[in-house]
PDB file of N, CA and C in Angstrom:
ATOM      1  N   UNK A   1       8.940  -2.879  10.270  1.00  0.00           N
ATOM      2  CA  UNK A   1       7.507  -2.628  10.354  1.00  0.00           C
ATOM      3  C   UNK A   1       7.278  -1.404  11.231  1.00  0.00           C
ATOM      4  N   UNK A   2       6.446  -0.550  10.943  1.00  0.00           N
ATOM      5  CA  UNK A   2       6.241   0.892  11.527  1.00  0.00           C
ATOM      6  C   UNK A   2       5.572   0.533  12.705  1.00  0.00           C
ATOM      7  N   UNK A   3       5.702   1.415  13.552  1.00  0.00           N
ATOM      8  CA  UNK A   3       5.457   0.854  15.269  1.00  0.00           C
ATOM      9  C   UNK A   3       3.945   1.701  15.266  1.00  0.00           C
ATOM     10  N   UNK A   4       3.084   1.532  16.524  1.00  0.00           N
ATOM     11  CA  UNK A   4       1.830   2.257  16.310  1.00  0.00           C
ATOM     12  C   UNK A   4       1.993   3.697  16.278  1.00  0.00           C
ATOM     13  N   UNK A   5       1.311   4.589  15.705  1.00  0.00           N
ATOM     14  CA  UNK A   5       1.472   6.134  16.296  1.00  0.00           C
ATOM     15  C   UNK A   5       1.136   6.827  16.876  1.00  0.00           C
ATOM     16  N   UNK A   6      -0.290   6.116  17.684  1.00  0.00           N
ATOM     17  CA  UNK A   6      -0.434   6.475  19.021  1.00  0.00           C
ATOM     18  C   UNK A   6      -1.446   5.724  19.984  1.00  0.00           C
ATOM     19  N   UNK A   7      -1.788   5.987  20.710  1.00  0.00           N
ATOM     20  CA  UNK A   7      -2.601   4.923  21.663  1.00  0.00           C
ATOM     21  C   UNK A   7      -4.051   5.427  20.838  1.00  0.00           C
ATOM     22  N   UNK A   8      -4.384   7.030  20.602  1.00  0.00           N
ATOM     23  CA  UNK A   8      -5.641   6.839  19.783  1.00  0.00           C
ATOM     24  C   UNK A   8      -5.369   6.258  18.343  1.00  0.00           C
ATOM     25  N   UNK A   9      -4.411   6.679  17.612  1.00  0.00           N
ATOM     26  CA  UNK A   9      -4.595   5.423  16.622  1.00  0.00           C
ATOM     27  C   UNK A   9      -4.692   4.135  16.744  1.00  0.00           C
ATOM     28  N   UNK A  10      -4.145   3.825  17.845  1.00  0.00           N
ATOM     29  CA  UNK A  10      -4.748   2.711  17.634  1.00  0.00           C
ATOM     30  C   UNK A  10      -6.168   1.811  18.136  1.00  0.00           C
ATOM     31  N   UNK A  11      -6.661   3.107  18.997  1.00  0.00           N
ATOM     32  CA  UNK A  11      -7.916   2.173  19.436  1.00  0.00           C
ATOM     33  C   UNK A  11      -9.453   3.256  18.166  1.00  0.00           C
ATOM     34  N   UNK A  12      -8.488   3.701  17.413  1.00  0.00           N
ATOM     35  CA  UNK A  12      -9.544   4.615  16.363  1.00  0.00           C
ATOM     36  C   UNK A  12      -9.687   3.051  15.089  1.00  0.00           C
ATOM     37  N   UNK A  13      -8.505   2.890  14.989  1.00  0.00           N
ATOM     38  CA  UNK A  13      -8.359   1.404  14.106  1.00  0.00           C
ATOM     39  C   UNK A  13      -8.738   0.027  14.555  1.00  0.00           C
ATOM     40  N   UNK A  14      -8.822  -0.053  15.759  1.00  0.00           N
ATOM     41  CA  UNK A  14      -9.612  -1.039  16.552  1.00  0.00           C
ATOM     42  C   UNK A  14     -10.602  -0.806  16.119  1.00  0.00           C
ATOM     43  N   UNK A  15     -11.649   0.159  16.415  1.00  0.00           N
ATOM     44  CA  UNK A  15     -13.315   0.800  16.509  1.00  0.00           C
ATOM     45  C   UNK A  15     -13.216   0.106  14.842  1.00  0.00           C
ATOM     46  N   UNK A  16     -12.762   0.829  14.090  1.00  0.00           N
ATOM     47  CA  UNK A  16     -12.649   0.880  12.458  1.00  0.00           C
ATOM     48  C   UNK A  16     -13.011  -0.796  12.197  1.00  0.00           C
ATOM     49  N   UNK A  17     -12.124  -1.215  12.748  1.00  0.00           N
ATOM     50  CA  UNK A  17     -12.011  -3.074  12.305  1.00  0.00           C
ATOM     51  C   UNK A  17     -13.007  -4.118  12.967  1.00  0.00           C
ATOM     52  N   UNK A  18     -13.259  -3.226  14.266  1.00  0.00           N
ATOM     53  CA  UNK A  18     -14.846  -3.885  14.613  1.00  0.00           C
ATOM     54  C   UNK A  18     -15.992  -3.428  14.361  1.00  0.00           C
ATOM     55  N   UNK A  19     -16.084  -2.554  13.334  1.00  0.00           N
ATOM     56  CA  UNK A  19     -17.211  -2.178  12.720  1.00  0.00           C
ATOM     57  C   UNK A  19     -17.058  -3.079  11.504  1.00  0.00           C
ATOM     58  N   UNK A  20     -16.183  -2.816  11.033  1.00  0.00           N
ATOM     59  CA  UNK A  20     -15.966  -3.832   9.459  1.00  0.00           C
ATOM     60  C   UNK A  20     -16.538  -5.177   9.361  1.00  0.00           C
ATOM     61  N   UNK A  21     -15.590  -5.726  10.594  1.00  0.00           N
ATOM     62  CA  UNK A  21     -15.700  -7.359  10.936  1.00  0.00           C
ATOM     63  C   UNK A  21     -17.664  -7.123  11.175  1.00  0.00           C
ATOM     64  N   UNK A  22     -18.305  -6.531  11.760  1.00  0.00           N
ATOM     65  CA  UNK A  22     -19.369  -6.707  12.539  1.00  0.00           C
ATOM     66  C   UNK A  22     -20.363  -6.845  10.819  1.00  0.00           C
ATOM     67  N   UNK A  23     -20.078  -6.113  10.364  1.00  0.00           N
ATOM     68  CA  UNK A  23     -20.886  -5.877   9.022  1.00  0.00           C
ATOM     69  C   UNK A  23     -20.407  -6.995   7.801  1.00  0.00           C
ATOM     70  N   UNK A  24     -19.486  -7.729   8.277  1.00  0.00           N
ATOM     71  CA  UNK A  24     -18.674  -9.012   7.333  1.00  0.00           C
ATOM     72  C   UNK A  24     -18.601  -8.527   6.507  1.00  0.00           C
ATOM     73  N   UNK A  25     -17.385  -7.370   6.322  1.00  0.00           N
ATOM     74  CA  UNK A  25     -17.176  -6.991   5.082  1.00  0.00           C
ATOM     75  C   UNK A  25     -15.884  -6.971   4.943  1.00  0.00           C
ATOM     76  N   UNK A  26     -14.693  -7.318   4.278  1.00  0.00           N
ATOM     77  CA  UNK A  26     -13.556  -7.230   3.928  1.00  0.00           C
ATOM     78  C   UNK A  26     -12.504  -5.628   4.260  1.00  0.00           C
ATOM     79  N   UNK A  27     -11.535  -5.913   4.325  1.00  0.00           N
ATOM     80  CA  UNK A  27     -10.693  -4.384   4.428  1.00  0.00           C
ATOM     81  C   UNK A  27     -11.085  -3.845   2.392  1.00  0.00           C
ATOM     82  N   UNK A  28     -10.792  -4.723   1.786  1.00  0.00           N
ATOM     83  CA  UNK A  28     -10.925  -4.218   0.557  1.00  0.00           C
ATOM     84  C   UNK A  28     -12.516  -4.121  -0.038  1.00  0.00           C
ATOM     85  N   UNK A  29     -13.057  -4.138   0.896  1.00  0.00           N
ATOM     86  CA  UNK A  29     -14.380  -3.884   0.547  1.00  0.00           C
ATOM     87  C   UNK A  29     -14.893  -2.589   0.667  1.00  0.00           C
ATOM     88  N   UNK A  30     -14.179  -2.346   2.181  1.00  0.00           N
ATOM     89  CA  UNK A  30     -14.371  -0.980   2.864  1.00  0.00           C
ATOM     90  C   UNK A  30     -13.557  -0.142   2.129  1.00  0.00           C
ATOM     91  N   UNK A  31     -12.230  -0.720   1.441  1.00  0.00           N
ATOM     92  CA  UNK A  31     -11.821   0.763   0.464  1.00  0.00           C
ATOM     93  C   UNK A  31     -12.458   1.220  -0.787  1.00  0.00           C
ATOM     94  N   UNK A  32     -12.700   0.144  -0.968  1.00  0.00           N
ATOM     95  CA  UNK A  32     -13.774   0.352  -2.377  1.00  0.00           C
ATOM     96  C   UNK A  32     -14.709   1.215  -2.066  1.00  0.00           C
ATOM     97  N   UNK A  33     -15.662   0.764  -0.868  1.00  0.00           N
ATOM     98  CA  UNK A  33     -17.272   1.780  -0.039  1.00  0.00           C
ATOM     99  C   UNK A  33     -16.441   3.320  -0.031  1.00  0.00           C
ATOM    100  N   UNK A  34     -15.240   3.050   0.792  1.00  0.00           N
ATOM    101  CA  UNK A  34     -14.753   4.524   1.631  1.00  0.00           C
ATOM    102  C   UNK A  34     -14.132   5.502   0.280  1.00  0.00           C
ATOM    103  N   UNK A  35     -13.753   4.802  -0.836  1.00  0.00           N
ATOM    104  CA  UNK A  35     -12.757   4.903  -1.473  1.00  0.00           C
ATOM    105  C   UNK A  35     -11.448   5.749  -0.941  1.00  0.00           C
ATOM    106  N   UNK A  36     -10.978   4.948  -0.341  1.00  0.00           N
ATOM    107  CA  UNK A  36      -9.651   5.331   0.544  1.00  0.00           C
ATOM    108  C   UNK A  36      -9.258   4.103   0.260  1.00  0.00           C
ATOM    109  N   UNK A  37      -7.892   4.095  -0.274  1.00  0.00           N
ATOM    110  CA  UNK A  37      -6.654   2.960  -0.518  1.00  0.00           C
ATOM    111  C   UNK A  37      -6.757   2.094   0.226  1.00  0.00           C
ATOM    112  N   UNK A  38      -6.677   0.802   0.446  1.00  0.00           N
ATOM    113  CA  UNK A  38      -6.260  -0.440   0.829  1.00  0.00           C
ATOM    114  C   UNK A  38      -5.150  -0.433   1.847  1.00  0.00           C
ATOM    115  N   UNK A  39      -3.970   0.397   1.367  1.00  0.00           N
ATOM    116  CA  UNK A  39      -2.910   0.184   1.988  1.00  0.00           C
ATOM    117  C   UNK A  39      -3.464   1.542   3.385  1.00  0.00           C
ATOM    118  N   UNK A  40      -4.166   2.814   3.048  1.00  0.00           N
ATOM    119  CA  UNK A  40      -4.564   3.128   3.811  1.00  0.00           C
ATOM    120  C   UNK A  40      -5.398   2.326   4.759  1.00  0.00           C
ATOM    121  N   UNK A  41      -6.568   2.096   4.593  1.00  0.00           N
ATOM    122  CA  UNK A  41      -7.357   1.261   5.526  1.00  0.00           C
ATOM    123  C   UNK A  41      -6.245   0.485   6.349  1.00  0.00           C
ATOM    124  N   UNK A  42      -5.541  -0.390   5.527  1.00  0.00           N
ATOM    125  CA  UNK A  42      -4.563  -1.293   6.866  1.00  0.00           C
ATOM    126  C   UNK A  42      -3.897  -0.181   7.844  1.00  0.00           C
ATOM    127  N   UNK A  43      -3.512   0.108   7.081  1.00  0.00           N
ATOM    128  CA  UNK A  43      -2.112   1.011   8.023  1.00  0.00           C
ATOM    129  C   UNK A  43      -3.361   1.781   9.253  1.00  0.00           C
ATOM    130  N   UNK A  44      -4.521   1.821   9.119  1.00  0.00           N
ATOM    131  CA  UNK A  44      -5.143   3.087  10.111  1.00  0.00           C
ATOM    132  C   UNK A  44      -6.128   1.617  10.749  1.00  0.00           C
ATOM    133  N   UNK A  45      -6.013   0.054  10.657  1.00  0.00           N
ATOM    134  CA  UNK A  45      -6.635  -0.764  11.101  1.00  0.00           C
ATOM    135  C   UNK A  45      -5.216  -1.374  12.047  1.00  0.00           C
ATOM    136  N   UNK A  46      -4.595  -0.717  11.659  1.00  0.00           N
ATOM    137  CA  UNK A  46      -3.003  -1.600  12.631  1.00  0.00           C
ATOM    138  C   UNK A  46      -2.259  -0.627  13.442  1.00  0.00           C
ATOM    139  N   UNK A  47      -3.620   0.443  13.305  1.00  0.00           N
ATOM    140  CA  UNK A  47      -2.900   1.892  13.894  1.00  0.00           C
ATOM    141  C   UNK A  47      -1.341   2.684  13.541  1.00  0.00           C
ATOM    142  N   UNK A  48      -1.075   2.766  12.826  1.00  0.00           N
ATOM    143  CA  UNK A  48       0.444   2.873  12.298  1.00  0.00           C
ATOM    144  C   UNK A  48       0.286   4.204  11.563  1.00  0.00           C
ATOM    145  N   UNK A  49      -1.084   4.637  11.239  1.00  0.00           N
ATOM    146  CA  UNK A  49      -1.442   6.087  10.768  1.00  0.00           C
ATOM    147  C   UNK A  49      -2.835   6.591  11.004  1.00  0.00           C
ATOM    148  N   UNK A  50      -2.796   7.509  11.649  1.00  0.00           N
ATOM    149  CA  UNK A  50      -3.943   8.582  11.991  1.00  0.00           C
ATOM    150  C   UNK A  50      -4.975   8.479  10.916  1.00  0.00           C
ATOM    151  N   UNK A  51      -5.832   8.395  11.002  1.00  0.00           N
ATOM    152  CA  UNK A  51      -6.514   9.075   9.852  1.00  0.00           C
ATOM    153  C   UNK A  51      -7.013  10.583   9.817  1.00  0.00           C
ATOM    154  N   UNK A  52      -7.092  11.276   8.163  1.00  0.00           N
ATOM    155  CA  UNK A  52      -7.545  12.552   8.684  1.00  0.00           C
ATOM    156  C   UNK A  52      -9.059  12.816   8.472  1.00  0.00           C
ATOM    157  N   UNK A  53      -9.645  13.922   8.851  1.00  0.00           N
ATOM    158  CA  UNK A  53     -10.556  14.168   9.569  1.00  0.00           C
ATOM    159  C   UNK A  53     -11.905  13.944   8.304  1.00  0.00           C
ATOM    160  N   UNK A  54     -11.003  13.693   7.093  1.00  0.00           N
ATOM    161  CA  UNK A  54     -11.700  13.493   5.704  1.00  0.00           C
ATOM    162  C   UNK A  54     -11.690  11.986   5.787  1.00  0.00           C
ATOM    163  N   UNK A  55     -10.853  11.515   6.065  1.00  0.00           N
ATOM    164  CA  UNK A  55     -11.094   9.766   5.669  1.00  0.00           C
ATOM    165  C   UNK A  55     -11.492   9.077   6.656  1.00  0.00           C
ATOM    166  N   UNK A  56     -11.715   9.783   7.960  1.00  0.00           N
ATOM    167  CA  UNK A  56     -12.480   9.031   9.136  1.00  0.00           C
ATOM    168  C   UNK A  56     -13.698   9.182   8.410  1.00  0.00           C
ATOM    169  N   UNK A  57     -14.271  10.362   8.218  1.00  0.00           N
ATOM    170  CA  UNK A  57     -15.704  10.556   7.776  1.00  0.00           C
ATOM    171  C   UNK A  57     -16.373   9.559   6.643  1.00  0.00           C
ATOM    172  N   UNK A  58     -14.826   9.700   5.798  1.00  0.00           N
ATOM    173  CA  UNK A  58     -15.400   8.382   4.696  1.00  0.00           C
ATOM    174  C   UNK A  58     -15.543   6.847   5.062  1.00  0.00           C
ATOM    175  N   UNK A  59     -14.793   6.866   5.923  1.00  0.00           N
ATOM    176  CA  UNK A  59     -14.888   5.381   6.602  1.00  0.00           C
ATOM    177  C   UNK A  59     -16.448   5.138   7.370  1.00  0.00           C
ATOM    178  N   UNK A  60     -16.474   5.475   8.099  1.00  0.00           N
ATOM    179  CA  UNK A  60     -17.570   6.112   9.206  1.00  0.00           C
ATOM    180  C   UNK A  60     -19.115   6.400   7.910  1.00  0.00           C
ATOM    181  N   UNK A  61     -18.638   6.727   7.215  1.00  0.00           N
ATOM    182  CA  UNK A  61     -19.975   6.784   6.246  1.00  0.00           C
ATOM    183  C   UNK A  61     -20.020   5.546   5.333  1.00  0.00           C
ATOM    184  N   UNK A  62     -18.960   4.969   5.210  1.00  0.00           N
ATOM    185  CA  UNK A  62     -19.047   2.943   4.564  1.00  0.00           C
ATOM    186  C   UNK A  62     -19.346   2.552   5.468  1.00  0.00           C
ATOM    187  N   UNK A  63     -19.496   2.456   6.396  1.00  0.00           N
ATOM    188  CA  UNK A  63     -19.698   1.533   7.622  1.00  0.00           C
ATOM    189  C   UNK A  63     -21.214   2.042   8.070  1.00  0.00           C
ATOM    190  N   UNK A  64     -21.734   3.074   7.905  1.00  0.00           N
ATOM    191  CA  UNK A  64     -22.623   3.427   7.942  1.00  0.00           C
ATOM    192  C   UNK A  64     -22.950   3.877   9.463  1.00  0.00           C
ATOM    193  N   UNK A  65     -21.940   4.140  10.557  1.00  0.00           N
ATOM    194  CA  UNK A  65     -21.884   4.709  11.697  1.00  0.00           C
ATOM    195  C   UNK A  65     -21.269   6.313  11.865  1.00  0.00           C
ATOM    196  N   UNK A  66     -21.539   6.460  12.487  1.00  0.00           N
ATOM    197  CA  UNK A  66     -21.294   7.787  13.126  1.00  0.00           C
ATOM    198  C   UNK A  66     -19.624   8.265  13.404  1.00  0.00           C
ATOM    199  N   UNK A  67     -19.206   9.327  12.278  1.00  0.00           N
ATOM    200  CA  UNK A  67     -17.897   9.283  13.111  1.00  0.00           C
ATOM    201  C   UNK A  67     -17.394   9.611  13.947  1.00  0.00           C
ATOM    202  N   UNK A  68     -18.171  10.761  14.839  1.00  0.00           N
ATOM    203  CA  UNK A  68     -18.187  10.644  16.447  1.00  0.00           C
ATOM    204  C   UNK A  68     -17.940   9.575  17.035  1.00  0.00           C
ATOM    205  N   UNK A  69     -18.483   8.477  16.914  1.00  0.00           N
ATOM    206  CA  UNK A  69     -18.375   7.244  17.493  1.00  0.00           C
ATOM    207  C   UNK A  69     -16.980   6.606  17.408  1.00  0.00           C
ATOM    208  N   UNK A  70     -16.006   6.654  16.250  1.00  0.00           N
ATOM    209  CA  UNK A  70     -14.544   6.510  16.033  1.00  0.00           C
ATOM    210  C   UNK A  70     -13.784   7.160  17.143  1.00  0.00           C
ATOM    211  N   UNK A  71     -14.188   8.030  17.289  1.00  0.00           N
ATOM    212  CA  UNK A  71     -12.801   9.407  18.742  1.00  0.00           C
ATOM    213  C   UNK A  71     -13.741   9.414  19.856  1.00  0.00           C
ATOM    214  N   UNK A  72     -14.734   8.957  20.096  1.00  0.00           N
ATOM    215  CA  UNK A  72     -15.665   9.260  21.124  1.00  0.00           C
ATOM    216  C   UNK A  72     -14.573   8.839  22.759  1.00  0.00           C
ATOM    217  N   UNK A  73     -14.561   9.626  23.355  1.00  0.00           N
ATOM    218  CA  UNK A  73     -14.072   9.511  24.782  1.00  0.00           C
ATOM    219  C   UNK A  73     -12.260   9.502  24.364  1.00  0.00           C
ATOM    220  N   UNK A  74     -11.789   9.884  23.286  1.00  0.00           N
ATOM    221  CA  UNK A  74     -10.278   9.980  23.167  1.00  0.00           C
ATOM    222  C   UNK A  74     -10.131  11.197  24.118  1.00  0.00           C
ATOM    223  N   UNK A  75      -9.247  11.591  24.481  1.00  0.00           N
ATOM    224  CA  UNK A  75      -8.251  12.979  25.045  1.00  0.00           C
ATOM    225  C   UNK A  75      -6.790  13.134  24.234  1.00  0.00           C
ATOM    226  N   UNK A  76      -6.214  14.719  24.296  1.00  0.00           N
ATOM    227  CA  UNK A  76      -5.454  14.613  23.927  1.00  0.00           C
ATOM    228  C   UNK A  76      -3.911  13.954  23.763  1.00  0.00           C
ATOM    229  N   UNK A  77      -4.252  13.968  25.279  1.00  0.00           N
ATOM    230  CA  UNK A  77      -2.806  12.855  25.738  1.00  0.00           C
ATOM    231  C   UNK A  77      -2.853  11.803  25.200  1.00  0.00           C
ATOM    232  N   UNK A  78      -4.289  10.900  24.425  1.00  0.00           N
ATOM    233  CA  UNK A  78      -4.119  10.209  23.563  1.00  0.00           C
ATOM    234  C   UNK A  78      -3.284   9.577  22.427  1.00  0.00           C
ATOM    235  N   UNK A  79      -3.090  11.221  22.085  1.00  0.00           N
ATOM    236  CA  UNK A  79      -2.025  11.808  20.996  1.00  0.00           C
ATOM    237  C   UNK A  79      -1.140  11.301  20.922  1.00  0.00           C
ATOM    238  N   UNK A  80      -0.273  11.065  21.924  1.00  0.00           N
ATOM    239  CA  UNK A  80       1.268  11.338  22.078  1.00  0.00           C
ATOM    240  C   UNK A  80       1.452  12.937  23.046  1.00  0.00           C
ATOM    241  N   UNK A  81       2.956  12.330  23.337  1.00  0.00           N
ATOM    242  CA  UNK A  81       3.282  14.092  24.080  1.00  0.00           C
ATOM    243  C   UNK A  81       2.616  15.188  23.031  1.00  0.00           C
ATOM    244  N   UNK A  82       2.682  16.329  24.407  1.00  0.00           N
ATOM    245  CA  UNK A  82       2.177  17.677  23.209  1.00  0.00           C
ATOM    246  C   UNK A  82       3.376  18.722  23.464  1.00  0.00           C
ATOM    247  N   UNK A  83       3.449  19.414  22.153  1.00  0.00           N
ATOM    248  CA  UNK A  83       4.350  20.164  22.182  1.00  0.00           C
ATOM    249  C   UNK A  83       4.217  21.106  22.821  1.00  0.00           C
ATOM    250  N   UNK A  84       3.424  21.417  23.414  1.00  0.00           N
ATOM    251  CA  UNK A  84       3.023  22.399  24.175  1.00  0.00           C
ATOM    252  C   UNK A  84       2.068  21.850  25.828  1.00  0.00           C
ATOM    253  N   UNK A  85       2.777  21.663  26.970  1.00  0.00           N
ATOM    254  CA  UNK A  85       1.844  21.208  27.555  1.00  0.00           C
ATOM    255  C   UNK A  85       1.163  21.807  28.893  1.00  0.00           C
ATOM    256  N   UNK A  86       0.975  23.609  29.002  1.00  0.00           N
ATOM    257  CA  UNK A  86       0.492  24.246  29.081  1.00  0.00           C
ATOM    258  C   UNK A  86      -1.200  24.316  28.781  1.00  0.00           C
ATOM    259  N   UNK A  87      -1.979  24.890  29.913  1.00  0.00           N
ATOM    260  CA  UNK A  87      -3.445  25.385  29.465  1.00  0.00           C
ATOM    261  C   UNK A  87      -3.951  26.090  28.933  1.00  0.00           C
ATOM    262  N   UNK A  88      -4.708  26.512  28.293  1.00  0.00           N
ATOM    263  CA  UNK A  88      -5.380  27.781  27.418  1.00  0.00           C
ATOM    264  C   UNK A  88      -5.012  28.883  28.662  1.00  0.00           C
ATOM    265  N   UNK A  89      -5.613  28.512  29.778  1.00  0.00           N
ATOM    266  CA  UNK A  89      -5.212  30.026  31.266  1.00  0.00           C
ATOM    267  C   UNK A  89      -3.443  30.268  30.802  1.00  0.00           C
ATOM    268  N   UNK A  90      -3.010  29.326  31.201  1.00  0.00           N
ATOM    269  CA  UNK A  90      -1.328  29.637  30.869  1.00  0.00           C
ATOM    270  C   UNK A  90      -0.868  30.290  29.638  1.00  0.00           C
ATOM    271  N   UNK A  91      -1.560  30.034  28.771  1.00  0.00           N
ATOM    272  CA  UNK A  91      -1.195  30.308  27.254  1.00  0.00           C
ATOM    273  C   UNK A  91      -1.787  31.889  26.958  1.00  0.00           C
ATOM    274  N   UNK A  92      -2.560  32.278  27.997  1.00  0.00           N
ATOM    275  CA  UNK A  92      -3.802  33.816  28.050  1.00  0.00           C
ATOM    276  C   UNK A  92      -2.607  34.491  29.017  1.00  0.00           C
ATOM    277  N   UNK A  93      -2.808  34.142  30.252  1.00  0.00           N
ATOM    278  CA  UNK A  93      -1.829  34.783  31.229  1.00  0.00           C
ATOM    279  C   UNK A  93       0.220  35.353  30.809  1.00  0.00           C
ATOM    280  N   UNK A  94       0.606  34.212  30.263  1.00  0.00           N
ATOM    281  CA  UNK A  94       1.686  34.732  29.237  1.00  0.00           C
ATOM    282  C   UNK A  94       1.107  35.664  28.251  1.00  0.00           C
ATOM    283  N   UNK A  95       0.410  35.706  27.717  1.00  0.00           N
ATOM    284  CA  UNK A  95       0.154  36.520  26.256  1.00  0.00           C
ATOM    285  C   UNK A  95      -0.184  37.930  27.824  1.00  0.00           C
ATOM    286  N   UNK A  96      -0.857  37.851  28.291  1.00  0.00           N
ATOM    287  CA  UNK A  96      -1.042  39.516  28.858  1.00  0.00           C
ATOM    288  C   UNK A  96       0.239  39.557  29.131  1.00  0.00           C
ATOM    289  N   UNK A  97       1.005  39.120  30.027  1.00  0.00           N
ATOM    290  CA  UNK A  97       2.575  39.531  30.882  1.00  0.00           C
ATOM    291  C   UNK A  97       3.474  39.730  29.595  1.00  0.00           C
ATOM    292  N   UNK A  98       3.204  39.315  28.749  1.00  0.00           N
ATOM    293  CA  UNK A  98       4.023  39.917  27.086  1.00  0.00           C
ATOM    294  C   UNK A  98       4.076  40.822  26.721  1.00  0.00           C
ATOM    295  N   UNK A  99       2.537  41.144  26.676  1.00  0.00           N
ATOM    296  CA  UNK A  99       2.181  42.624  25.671  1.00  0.00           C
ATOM    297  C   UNK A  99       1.674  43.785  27.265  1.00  0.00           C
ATOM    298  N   UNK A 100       2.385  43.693  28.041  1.00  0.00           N
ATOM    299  CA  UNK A 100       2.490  44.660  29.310  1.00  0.00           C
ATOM    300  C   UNK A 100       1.150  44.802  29.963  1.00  0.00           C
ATOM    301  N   UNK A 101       0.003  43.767  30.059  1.00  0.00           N
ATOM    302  CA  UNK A 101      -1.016  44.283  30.560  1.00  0.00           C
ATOM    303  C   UNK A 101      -1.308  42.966  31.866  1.00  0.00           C
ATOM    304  N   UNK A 102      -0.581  42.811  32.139  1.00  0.00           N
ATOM    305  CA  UNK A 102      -0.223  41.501  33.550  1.00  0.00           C
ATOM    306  C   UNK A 102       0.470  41.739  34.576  1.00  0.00           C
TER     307      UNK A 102
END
């Protein structure tokens, strides 16, 4: 069984499943509304996959809430590590000391 894929997936699939439950509507109800797969909906209600920025919206529009409200107060560290974990200043300050103007 696939392990979660991240702490925001899984509290994005939490939000997801207590909107569902709140409106007594089935997971296969909501794929039908969202039309997004079944096996999707679970997998992004058990957190095990992200959703993207297209099928939050469709979800979020069956449910008839806001999809702001799905990521509201996430951060990136949410994520998982980042491949990069440097600041935009760090990431500016290298780019001048590169191209000789630092």
């Amino acid at each position: 069984m696939p392990g979660i894929h991240s702490s925001a997936a899984r509290i994005i699939g939490e939000r997801i499943r207590d909107a569902r439950r709140a409106l007594g509507i089935s997971m296969d109800d909501l794929s039908e509304l969202a039309e997004v797969s079944l096996t999707t909906i679970g997998k992004i209600e058990r957190g095990t996959q992200s959703p993207t920025a297209e099928t939050l919206v469709r979800i979020a529009s069956a449910l008839e809430i806001d999809a702001g409200s799905l990521i509201s107060g996430l951060q990136a560290k949410d994520f998982g590590e980042r491949e990069h974990a440097y600041t935009v200043k760090d990431f500016l300050r290298a780019r001048r000391e590169l191209s000789g103007r630092g």
